[in-house]
N, C-alpha and C. Protein backbone atom coordinates (compact mmCIF):
# COMPACT_ATOMS: atom_id res chain seq x y z
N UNK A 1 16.80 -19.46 0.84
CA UNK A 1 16.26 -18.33 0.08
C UNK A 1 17.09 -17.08 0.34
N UNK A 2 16.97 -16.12 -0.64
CA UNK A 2 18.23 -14.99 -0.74
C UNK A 2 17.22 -13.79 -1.10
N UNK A 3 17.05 -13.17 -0.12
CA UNK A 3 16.01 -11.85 0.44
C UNK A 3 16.92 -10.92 -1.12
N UNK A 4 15.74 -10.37 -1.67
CA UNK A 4 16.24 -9.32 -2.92
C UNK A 4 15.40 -7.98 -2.56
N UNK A 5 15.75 -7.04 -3.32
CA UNK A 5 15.60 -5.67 -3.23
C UNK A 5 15.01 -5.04 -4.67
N UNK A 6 14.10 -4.47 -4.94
CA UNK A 6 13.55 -3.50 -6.08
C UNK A 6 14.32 -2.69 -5.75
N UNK A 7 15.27 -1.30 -6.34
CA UNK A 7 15.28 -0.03 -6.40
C UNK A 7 15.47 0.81 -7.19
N UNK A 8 15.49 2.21 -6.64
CA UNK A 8 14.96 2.75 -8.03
C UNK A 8 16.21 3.76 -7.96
N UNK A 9 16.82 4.18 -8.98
CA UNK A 9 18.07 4.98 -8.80
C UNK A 9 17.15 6.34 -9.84
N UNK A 10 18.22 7.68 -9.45
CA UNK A 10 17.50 9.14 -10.14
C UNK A 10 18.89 9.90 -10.86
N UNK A 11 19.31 9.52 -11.88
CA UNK A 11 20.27 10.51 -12.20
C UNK A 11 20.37 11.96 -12.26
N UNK A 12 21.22 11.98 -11.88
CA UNK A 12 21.83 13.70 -10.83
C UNK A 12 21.94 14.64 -12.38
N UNK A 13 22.13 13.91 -13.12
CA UNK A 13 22.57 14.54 -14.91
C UNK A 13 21.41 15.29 -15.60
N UNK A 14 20.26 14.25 -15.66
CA UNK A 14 19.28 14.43 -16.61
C UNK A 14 18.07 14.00 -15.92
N UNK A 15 18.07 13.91 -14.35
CA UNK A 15 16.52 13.88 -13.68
C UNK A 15 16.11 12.66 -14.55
N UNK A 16 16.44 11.70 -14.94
CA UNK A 16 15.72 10.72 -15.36
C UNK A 16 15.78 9.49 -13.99
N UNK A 17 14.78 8.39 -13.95
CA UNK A 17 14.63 7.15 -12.90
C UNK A 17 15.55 5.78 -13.95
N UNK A 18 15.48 4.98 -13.25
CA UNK A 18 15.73 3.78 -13.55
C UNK A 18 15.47 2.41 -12.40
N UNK A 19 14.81 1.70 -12.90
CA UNK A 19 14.28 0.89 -11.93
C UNK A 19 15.27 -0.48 -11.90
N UNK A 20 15.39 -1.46 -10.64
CA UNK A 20 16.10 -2.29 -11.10
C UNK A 20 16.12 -3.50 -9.73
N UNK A 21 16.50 -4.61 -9.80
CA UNK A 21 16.50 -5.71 -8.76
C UNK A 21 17.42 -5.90 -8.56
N UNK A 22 18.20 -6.35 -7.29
CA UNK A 22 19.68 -6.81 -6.76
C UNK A 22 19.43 -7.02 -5.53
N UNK A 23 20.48 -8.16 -5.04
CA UNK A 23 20.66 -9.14 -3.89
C UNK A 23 21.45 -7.61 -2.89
N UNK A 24 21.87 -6.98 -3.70
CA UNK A 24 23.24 -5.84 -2.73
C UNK A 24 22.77 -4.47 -3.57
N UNK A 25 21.97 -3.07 -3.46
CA UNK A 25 21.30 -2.36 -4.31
C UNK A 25 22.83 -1.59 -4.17
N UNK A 26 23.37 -1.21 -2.96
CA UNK A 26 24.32 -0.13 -3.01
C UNK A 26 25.58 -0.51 -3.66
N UNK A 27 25.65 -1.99 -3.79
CA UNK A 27 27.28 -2.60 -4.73
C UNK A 27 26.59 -2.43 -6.13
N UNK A 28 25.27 -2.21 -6.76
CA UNK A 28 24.76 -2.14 -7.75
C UNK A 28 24.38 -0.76 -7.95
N UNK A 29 24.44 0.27 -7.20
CA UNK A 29 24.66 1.56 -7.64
C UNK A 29 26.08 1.71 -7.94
N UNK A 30 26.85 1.31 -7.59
CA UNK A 30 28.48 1.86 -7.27
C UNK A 30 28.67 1.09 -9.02
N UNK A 31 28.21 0.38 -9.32
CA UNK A 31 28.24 0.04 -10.84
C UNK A 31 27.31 0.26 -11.56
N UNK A 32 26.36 0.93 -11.54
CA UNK A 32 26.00 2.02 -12.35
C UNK A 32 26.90 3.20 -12.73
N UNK A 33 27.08 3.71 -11.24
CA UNK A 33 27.94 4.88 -11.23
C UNK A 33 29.42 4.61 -11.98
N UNK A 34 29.73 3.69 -12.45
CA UNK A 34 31.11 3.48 -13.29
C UNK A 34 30.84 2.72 -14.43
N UNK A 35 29.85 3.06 -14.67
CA UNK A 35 29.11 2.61 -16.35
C UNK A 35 29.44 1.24 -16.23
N UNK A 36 29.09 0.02 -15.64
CA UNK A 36 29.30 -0.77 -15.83
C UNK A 36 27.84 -1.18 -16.23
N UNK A 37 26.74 -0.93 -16.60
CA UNK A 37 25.52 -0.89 -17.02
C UNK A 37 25.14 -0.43 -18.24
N UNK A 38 24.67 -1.17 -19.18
CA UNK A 38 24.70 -0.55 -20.34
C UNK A 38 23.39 0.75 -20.96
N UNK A 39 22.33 0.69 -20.20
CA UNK A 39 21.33 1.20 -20.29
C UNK A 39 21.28 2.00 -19.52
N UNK A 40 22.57 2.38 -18.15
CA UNK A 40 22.81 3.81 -17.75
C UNK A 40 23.90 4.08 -17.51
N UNK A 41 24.57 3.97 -18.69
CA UNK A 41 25.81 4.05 -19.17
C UNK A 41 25.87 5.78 -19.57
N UNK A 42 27.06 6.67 -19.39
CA UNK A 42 26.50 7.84 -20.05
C UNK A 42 25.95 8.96 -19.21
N UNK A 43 24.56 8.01 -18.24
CA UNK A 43 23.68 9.35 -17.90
C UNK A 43 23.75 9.28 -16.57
N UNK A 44 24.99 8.74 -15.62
CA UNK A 44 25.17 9.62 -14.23
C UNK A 44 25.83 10.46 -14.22
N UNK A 45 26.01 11.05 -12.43
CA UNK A 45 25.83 10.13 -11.85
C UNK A 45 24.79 9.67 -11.14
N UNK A 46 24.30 8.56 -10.87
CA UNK A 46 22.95 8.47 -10.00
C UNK A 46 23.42 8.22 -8.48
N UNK A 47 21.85 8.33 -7.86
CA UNK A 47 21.38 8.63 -6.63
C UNK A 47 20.36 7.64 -5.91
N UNK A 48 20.30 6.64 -5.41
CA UNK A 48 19.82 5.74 -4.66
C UNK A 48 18.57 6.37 -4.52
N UNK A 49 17.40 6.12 -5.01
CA UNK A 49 16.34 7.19 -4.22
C UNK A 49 15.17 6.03 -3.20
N UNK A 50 15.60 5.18 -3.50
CA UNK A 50 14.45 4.19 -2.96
C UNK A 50 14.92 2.73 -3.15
N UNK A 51 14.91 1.80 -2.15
CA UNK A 51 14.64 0.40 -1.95
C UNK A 51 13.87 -0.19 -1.09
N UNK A 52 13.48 -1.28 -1.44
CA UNK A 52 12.71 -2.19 -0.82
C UNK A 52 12.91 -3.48 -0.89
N UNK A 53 12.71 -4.52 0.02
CA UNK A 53 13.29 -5.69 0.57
C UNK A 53 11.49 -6.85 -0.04
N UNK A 54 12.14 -7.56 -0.59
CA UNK A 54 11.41 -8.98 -0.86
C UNK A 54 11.61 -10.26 -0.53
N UNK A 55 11.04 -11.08 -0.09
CA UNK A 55 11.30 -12.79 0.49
C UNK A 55 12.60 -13.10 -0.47
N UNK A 56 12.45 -13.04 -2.17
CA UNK A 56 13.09 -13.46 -2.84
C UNK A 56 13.38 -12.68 -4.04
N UNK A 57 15.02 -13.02 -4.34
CA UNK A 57 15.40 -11.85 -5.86
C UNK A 57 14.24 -12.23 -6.57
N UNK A 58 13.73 -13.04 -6.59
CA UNK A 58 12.73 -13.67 -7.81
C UNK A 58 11.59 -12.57 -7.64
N UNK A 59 11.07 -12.62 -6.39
CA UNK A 59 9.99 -11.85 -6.03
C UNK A 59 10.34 -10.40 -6.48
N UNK A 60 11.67 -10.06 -6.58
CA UNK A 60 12.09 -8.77 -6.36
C UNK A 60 12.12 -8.77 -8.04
N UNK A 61 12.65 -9.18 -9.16
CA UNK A 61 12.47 -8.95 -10.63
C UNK A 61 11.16 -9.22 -10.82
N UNK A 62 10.00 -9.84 -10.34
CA UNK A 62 8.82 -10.07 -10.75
C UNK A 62 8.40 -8.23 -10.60
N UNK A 63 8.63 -7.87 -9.36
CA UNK A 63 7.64 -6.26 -9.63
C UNK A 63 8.73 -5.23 -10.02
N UNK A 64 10.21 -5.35 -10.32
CA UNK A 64 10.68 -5.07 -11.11
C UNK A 64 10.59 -4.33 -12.35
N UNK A 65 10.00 -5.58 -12.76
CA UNK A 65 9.40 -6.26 -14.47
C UNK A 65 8.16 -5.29 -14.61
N UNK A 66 7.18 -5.61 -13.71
CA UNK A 66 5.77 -4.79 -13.31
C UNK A 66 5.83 -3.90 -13.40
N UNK A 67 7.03 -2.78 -12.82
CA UNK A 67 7.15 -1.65 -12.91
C UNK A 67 7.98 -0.62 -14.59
N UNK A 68 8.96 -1.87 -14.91
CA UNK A 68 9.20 -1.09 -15.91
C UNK A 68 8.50 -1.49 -17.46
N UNK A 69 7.33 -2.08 -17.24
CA UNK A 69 6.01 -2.35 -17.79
C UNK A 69 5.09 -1.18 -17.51
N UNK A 70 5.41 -0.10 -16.85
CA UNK A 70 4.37 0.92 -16.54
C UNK A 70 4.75 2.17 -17.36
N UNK A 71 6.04 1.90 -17.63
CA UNK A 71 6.51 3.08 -18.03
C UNK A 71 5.97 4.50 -17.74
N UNK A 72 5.79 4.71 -16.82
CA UNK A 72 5.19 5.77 -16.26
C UNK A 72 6.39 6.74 -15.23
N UNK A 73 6.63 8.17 -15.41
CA UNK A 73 7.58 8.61 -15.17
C UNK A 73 6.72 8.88 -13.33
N UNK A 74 5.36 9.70 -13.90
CA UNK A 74 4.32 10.42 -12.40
C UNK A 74 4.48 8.62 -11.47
N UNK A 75 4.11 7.74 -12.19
CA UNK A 75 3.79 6.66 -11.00
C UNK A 75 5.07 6.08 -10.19
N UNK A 76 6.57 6.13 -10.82
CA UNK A 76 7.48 6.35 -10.27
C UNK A 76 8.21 7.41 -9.14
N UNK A 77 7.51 8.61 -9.38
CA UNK A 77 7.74 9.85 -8.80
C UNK A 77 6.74 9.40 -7.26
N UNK A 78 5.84 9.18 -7.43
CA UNK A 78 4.67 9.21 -6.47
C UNK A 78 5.58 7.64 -5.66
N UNK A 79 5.79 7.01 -6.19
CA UNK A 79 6.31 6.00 -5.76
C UNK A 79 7.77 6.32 -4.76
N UNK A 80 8.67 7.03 -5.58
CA UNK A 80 9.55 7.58 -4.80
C UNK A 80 9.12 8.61 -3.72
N UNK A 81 8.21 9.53 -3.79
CA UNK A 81 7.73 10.54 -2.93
C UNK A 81 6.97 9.35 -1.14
N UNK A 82 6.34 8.74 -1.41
CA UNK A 82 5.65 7.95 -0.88
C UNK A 82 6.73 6.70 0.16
N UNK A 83 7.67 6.22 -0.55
CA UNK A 83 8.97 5.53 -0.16
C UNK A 83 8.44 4.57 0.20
N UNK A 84 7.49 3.83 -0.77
CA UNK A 84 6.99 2.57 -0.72
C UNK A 84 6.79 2.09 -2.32
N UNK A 85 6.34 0.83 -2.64
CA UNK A 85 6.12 -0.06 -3.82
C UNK A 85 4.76 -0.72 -3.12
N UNK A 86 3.49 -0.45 -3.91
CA UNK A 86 2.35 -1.10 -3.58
C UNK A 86 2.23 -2.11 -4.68
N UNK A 87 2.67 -2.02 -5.60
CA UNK A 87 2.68 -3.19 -5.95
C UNK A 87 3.26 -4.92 -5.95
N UNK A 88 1.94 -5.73 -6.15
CA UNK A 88 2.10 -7.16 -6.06
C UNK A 88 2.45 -8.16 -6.66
């Protein structure tokens, strides 16, 4: 099994979040940050603001998924402020 990571990156540009899953979060910011992402392509550079560690990547896109199903900008914020993921 291959331990995965939720995190949440904050662009430095336009104060917007972006949520996301990876086995390596900081080799997956460093490609954000060079537009190699198509959906934050444009709007860095971003800023690591939060990760968290799961048994499995699987586990880690399941609340992922959960989260960018919330679309909620406050429950992300509170989430980053807090430097936890309560969700299951």
């Amino acid at each position: 099994m291959e331990i995965g990571f939720v995190y949440i990156i904050k662009s430095l540009k336009n104060d917007i979040y972006y949520v996301g899953s990876s086995k390596d979060p900081e080799k997956r910011l460093i490609e954000h940050n060079n537009g190699k992402t198509v959906s934050t392509k444009n709007k860095g550079p971003w800023k690591l603001v939060l990760t968290q560690s799961y048994p499995t990547i699987l586990k880690a896109r399941q609340i992922e998924l959960k989260l960018k199903k919330l679309k909620r900008r406050d429950y992300i914020e509170k989430i980053v402020k807090e430097k936890i993921i309560k969700i299951k």
